[in-house]
PDB file of N, CA and C in Angstrom:
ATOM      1  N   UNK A   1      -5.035 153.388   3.979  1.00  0.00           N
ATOM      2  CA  UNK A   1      -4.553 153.943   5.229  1.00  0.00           C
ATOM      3  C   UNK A   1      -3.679 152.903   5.937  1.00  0.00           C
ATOM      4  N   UNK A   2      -2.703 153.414   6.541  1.00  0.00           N
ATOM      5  CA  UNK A   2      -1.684 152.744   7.069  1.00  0.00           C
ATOM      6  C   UNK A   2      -2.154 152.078   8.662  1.00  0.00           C
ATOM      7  N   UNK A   3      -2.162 151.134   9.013  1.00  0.00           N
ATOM      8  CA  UNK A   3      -2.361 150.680  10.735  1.00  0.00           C
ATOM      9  C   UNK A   3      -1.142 151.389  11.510  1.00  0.00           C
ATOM     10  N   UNK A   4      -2.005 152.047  12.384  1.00  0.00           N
ATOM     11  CA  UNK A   4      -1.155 153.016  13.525  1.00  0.00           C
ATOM     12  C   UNK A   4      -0.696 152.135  14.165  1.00  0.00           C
ATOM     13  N   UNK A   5       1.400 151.887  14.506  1.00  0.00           N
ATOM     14  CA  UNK A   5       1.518 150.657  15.229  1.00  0.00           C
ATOM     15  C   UNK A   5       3.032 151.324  15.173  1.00  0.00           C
ATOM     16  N   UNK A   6       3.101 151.871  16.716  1.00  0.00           N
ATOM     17  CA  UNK A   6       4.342 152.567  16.901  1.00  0.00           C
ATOM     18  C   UNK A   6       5.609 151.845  17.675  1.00  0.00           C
ATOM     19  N   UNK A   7       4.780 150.094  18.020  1.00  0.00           N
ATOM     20  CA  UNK A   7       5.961 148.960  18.475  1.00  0.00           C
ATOM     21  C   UNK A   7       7.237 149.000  17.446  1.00  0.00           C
ATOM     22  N   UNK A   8       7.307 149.533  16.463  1.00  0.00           N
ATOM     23  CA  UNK A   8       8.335 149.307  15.559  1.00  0.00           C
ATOM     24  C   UNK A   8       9.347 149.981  15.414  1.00  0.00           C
ATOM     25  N   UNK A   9       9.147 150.770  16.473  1.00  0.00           N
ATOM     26  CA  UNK A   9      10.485 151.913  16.325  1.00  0.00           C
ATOM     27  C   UNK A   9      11.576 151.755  17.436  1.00  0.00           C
ATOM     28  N   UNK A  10      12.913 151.868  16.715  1.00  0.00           N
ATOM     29  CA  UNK A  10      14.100 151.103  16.833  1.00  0.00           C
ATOM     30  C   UNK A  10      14.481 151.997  18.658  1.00  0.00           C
ATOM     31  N   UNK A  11      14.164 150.851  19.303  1.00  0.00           N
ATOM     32  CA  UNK A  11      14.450 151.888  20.829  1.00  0.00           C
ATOM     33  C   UNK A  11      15.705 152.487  21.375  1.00  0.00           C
ATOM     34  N   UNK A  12      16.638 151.511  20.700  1.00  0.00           N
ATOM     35  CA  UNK A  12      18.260 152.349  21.088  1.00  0.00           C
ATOM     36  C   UNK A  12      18.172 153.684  19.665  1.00  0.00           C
ATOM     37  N   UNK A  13      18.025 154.013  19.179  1.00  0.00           N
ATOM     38  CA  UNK A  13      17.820 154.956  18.147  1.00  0.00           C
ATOM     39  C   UNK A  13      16.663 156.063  19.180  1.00  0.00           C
ATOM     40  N   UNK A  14      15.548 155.905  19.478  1.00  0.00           N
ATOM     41  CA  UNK A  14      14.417 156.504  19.678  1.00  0.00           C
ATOM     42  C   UNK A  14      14.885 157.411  20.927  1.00  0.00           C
ATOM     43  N   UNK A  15      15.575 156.967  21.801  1.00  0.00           N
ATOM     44  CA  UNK A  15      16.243 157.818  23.176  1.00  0.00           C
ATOM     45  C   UNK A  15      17.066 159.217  22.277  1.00  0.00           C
ATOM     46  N   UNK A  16      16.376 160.282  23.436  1.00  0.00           N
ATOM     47  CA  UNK A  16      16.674 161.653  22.749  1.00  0.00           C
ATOM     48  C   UNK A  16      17.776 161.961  22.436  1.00  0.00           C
ATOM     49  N   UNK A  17      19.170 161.505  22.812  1.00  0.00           N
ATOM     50  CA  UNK A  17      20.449 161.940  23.164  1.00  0.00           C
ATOM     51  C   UNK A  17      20.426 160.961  21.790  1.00  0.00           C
ATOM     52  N   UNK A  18      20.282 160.003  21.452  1.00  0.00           N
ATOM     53  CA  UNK A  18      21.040 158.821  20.645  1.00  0.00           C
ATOM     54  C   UNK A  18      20.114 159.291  19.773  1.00  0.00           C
ATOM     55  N   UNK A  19      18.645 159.383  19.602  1.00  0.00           N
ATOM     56  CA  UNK A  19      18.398 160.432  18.315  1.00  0.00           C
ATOM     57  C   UNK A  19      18.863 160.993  17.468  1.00  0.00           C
ATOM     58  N   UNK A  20      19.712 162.434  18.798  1.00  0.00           N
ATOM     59  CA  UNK A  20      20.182 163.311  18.192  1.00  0.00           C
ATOM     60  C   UNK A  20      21.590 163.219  17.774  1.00  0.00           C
ATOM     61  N   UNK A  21      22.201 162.257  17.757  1.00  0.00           N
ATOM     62  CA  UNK A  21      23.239 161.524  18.173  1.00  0.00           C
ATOM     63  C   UNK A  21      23.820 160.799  16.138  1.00  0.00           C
ATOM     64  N   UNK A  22      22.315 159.991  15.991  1.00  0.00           N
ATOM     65  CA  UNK A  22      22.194 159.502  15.069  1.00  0.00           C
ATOM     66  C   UNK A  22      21.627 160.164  13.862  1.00  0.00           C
ATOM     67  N   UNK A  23      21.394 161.623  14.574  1.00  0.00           N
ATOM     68  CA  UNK A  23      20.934 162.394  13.163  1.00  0.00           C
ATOM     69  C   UNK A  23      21.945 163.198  12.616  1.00  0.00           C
ATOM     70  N   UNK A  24      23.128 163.481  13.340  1.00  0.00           N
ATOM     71  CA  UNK A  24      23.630 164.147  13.470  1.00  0.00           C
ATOM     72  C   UNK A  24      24.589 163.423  12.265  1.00  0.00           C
ATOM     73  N   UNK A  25      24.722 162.331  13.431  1.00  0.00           N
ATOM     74  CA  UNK A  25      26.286 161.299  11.910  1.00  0.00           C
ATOM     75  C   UNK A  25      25.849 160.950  10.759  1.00  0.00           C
ATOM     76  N   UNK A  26      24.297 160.880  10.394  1.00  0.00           N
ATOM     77  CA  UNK A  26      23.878 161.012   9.196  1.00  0.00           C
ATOM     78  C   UNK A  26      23.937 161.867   8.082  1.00  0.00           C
ATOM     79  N   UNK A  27      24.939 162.882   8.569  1.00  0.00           N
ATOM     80  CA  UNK A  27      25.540 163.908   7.971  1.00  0.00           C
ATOM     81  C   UNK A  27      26.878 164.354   7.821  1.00  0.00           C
ATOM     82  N   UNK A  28      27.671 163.583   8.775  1.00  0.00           N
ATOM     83  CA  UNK A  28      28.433 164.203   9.524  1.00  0.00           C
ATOM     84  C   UNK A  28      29.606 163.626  10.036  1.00  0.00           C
ATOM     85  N   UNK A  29      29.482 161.851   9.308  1.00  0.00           N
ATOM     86  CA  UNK A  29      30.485 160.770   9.912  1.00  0.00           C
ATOM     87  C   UNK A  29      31.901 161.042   8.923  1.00  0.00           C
ATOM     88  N   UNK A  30      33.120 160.743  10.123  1.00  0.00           N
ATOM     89  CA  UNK A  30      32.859 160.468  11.380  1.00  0.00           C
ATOM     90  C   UNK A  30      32.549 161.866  12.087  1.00  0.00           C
ATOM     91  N   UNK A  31      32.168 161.890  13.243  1.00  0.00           N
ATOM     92  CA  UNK A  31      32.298 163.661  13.914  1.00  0.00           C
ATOM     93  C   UNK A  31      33.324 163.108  15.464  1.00  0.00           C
ATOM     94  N   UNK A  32      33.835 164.396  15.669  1.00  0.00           N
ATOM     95  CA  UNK A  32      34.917 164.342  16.930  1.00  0.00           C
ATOM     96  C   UNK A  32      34.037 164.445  17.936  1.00  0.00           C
ATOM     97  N   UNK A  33      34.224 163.449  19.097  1.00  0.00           N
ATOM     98  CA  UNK A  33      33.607 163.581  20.419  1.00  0.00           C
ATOM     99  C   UNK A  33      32.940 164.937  20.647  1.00  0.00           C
ATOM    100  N   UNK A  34      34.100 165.981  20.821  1.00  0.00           N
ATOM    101  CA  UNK A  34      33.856 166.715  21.004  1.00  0.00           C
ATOM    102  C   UNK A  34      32.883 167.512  20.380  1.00  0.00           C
ATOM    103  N   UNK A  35      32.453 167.741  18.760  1.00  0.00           N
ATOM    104  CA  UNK A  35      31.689 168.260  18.113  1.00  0.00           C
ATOM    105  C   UNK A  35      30.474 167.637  18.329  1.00  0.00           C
ATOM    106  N   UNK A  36      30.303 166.092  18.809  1.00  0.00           N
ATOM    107  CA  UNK A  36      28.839 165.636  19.231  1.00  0.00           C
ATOM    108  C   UNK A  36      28.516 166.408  20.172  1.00  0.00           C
ATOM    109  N   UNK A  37      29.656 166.536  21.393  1.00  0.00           N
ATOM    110  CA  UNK A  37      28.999 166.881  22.938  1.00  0.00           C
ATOM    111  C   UNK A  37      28.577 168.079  22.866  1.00  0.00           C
ATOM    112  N   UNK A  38      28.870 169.010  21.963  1.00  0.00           N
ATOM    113  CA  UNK A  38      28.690 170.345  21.669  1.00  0.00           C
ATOM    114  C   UNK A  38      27.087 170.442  21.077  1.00  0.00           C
ATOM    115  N   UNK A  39      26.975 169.734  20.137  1.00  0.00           N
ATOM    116  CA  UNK A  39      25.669 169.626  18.951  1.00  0.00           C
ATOM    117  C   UNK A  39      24.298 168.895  19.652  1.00  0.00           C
ATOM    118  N   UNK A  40      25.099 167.702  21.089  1.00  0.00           N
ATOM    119  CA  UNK A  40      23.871 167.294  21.462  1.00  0.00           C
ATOM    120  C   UNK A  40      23.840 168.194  22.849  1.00  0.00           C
ATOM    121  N   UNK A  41      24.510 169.122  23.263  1.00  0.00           N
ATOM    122  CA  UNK A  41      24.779 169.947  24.370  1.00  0.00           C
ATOM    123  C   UNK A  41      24.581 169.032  26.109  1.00  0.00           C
ATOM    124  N   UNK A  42      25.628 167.612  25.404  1.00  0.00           N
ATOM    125  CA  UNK A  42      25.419 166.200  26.269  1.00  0.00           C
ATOM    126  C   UNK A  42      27.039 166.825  27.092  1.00  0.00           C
ATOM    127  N   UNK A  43      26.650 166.084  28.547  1.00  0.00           N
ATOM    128  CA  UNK A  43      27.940 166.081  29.138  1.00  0.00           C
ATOM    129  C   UNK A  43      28.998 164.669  29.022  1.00  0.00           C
ATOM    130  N   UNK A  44      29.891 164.597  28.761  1.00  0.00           N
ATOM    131  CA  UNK A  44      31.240 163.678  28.583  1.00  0.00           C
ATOM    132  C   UNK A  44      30.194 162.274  29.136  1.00  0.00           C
ATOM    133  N   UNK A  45      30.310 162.555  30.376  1.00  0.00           N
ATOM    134  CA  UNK A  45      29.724 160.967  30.837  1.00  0.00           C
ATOM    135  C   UNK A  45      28.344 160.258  30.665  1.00  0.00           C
ATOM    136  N   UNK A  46      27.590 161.722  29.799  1.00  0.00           N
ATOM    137  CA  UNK A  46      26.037 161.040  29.241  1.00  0.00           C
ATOM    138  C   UNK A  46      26.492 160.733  28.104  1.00  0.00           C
ATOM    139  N   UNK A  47      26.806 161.429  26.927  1.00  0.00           N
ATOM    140  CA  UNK A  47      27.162 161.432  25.688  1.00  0.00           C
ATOM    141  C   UNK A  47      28.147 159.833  25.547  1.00  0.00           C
ATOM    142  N   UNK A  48      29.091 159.171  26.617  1.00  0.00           N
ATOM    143  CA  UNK A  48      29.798 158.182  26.603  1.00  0.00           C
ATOM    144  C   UNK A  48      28.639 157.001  26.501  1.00  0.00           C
ATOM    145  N   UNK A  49      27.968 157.233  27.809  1.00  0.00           N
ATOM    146  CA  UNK A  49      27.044 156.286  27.721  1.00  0.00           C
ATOM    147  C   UNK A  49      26.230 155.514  26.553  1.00  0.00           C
ATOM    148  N   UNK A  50      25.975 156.848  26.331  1.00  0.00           N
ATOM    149  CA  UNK A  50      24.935 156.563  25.115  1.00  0.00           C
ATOM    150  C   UNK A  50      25.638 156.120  23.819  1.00  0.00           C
ATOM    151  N   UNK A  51      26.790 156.779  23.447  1.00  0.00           N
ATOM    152  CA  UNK A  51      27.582 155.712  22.584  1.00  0.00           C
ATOM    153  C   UNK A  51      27.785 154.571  22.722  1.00  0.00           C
ATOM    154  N   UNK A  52      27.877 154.199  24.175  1.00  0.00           N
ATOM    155  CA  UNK A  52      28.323 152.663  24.318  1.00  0.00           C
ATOM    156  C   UNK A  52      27.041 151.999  23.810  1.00  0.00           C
ATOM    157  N   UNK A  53      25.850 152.166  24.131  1.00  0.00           N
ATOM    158  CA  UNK A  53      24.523 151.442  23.813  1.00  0.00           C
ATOM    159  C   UNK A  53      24.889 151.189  22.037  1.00  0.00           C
ATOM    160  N   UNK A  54      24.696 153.029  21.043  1.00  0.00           N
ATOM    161  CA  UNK A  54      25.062 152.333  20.006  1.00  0.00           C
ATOM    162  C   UNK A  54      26.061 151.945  19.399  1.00  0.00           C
ATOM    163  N   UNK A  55      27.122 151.967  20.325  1.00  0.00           N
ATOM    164  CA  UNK A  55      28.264 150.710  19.485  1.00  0.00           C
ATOM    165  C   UNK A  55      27.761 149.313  19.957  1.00  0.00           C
ATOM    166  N   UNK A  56      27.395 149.246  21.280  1.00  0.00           N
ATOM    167  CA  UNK A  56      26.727 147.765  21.370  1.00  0.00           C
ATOM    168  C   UNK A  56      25.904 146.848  20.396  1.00  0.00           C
ATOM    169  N   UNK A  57      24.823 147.895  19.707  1.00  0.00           N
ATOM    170  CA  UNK A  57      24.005 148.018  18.526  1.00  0.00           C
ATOM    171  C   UNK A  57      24.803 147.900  17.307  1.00  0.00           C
ATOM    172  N   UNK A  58      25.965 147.992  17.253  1.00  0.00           N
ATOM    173  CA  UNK A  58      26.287 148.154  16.101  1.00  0.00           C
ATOM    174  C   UNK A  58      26.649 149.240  14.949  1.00  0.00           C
ATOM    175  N   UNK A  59      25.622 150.066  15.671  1.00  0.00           N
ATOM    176  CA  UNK A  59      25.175 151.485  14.898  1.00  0.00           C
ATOM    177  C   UNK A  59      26.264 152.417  14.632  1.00  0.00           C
ATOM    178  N   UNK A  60      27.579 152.457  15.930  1.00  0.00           N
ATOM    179  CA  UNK A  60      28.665 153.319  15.696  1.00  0.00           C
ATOM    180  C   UNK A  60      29.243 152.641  15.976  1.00  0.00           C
ATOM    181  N   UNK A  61      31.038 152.879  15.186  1.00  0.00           N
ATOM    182  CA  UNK A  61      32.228 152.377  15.217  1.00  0.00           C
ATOM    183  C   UNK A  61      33.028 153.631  16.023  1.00  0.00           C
ATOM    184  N   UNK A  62      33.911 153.186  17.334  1.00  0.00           N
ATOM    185  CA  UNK A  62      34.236 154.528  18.032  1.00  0.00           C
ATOM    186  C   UNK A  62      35.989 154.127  17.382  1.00  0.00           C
ATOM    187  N   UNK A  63      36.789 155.656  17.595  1.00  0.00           N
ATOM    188  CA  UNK A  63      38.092 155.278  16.859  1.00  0.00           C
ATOM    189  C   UNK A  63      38.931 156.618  18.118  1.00  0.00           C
ATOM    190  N   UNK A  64      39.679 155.450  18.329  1.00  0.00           N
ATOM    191  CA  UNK A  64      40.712 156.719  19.260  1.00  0.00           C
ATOM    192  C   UNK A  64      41.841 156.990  18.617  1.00  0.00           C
ATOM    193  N   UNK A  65      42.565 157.804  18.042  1.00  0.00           N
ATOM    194  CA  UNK A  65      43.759 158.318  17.552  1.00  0.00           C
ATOM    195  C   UNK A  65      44.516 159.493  18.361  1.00  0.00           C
ATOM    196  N   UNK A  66      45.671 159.926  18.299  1.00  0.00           N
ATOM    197  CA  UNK A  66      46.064 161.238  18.290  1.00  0.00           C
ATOM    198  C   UNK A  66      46.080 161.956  17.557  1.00  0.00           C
ATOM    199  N   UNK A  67      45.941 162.881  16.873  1.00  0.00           N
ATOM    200  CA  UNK A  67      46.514 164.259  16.794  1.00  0.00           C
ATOM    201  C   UNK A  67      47.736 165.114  16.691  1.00  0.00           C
ATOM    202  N   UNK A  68      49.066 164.632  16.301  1.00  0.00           N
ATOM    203  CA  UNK A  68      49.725 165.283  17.460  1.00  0.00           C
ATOM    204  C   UNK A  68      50.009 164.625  18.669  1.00  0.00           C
ATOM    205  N   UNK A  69      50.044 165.531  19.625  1.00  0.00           N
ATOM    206  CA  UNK A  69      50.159 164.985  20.730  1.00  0.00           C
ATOM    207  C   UNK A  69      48.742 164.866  21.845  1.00  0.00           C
ATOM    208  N   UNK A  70      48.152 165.288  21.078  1.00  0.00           N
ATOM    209  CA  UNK A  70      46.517 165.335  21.660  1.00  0.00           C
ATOM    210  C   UNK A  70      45.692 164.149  21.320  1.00  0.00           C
ATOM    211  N   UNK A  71      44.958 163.588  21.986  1.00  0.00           N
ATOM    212  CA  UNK A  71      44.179 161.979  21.666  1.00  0.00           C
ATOM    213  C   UNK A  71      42.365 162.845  21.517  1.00  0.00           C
ATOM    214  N   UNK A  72      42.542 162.354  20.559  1.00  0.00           N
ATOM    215  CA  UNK A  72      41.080 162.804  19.413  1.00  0.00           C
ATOM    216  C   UNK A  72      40.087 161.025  19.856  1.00  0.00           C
ATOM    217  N   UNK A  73      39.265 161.501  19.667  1.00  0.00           N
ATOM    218  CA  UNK A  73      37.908 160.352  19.676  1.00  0.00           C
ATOM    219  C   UNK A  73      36.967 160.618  18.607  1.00  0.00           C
ATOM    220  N   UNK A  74      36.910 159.579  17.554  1.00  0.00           N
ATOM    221  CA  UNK A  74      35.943 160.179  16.465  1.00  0.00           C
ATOM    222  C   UNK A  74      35.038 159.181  16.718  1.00  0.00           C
ATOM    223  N   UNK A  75      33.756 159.067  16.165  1.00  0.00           N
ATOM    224  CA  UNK A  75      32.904 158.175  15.896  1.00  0.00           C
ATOM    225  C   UNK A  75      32.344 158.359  14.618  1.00  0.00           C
ATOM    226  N   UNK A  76      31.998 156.986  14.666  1.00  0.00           N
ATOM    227  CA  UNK A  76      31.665 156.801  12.981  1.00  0.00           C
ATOM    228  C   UNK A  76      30.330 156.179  12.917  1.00  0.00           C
ATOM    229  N   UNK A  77      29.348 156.308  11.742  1.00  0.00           N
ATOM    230  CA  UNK A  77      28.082 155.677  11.662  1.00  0.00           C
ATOM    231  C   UNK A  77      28.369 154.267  10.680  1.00  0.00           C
ATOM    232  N   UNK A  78      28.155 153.199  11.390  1.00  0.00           N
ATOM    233  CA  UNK A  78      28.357 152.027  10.718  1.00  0.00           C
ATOM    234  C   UNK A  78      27.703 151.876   9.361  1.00  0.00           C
ATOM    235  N   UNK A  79      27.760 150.901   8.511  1.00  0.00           N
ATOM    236  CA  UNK A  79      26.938 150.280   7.573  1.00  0.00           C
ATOM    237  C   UNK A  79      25.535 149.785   8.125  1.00  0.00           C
ATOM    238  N   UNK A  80      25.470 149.163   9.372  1.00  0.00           N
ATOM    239  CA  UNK A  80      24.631 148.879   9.830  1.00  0.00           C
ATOM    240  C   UNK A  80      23.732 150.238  10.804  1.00  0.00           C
ATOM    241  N   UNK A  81      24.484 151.211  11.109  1.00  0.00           N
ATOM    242  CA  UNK A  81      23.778 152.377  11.914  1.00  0.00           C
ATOM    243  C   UNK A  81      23.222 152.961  10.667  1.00  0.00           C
ATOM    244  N   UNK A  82      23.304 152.892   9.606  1.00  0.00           N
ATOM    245  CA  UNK A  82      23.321 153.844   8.650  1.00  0.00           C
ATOM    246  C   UNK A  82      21.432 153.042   8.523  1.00  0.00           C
ATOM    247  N   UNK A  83      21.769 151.719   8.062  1.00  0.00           N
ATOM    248  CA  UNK A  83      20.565 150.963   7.020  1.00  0.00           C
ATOM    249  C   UNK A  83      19.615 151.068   8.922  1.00  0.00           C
ATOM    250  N   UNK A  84      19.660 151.135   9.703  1.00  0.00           N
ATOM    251  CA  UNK A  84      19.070 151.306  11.168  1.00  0.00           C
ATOM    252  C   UNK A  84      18.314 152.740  10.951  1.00  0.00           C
ATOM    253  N   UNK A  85      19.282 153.815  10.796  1.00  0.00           N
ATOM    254  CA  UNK A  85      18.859 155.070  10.604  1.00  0.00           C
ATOM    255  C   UNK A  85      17.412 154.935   9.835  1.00  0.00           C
ATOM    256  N   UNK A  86      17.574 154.871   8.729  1.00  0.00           N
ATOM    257  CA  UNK A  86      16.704 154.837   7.275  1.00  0.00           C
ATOM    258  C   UNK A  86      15.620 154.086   7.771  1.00  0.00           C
ATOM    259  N   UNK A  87      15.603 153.024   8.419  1.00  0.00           N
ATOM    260  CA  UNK A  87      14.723 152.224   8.737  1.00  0.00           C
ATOM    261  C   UNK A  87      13.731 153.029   9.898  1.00  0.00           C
ATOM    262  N   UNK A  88      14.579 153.398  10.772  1.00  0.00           N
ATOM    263  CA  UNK A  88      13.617 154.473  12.054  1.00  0.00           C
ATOM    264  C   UNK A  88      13.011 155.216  11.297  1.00  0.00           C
ATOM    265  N   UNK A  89      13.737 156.394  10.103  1.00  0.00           N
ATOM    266  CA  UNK A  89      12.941 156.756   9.798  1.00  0.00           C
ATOM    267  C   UNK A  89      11.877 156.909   8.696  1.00  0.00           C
ATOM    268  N   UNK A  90      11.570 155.598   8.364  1.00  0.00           N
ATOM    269  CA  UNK A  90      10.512 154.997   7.552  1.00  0.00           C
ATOM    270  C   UNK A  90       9.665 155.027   8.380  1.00  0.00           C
ATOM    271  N   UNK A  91       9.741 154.157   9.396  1.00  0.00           N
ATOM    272  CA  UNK A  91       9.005 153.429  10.214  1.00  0.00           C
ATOM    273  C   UNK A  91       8.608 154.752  10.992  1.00  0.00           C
ATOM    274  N   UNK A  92       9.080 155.930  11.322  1.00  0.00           N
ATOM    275  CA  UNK A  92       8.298 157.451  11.521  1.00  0.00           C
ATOM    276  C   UNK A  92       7.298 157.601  10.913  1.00  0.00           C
ATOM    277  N   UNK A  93       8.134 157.877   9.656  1.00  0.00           N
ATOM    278  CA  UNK A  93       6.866 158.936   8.808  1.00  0.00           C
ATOM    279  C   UNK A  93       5.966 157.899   8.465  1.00  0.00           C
ATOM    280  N   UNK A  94       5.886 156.322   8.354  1.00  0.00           N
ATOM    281  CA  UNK A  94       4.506 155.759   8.580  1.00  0.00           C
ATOM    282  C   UNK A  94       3.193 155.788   9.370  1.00  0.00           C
ATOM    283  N   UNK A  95       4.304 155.701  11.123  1.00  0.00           N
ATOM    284  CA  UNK A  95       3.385 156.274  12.102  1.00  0.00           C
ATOM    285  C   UNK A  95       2.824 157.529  12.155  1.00  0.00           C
ATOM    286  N   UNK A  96       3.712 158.593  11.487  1.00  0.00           N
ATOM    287  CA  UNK A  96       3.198 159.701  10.948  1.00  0.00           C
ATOM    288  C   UNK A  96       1.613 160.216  10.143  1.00  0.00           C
ATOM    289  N   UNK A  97       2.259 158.810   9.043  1.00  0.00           N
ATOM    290  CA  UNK A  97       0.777 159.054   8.034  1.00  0.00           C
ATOM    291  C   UNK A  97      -0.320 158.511   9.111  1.00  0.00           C
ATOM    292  N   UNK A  98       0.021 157.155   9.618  1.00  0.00           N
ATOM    293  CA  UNK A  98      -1.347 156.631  10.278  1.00  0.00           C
ATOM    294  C   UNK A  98      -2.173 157.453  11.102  1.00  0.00           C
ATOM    295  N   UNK A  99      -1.301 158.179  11.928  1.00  0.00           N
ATOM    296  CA  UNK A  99      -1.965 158.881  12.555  1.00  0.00           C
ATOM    297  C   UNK A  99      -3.132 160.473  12.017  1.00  0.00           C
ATOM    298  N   UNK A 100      -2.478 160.862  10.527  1.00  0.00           N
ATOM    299  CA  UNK A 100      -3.342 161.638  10.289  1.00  0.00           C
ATOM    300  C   UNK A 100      -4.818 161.429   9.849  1.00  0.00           C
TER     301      UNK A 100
END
């Protein structure tokens, strides 16, 4: 049996928005601003926020381009958001087992 010990879970990852944020590009990198704000049903200035934490982290690479004449915002899941990801969710389904 595993020791129940839920200090280990990655806290810029664990916040609901950046969760859903990070589950999302685990599928999905890069995705357009816009298709996050939609998927995490986040408004412009929460959804910003919370990117800034994980680009601070490392976790996302943000990329501004145009379009055309339209300026697109993609984000991307790093090498390092990626091996972060995998790691949260190890470190889940452990706390998972312990607890049953």
């Amino acid at each position: 049996m595993t020791a129940f010990d839920h200090t280990g879970l990655d806290d810029v990852i664990h916040g609901r928005l950046r969760l859903g944020v990070m589950a999302y590009l685990s599928t999905a990198s890069p995705a357009a601003f816009l298709d996050l704000k939609a998927k995490t049903n986040a408004t412009d200035g929460n959804l910003s926020a919370h990117l800034g934490k994980l680009e601070d982290a490392g976790y996302v690479r943000i990329e501004k381009l145009f379009q055309g004449k339209k300026p697109v915002t993609l984000v991307h899941l790093t090498d390092a958001g990626r091996a972060a990801w995998i790691a949260y969710l190890d470190k889940l389904k452990a706390l998972l087992s312990a607890a049953e």
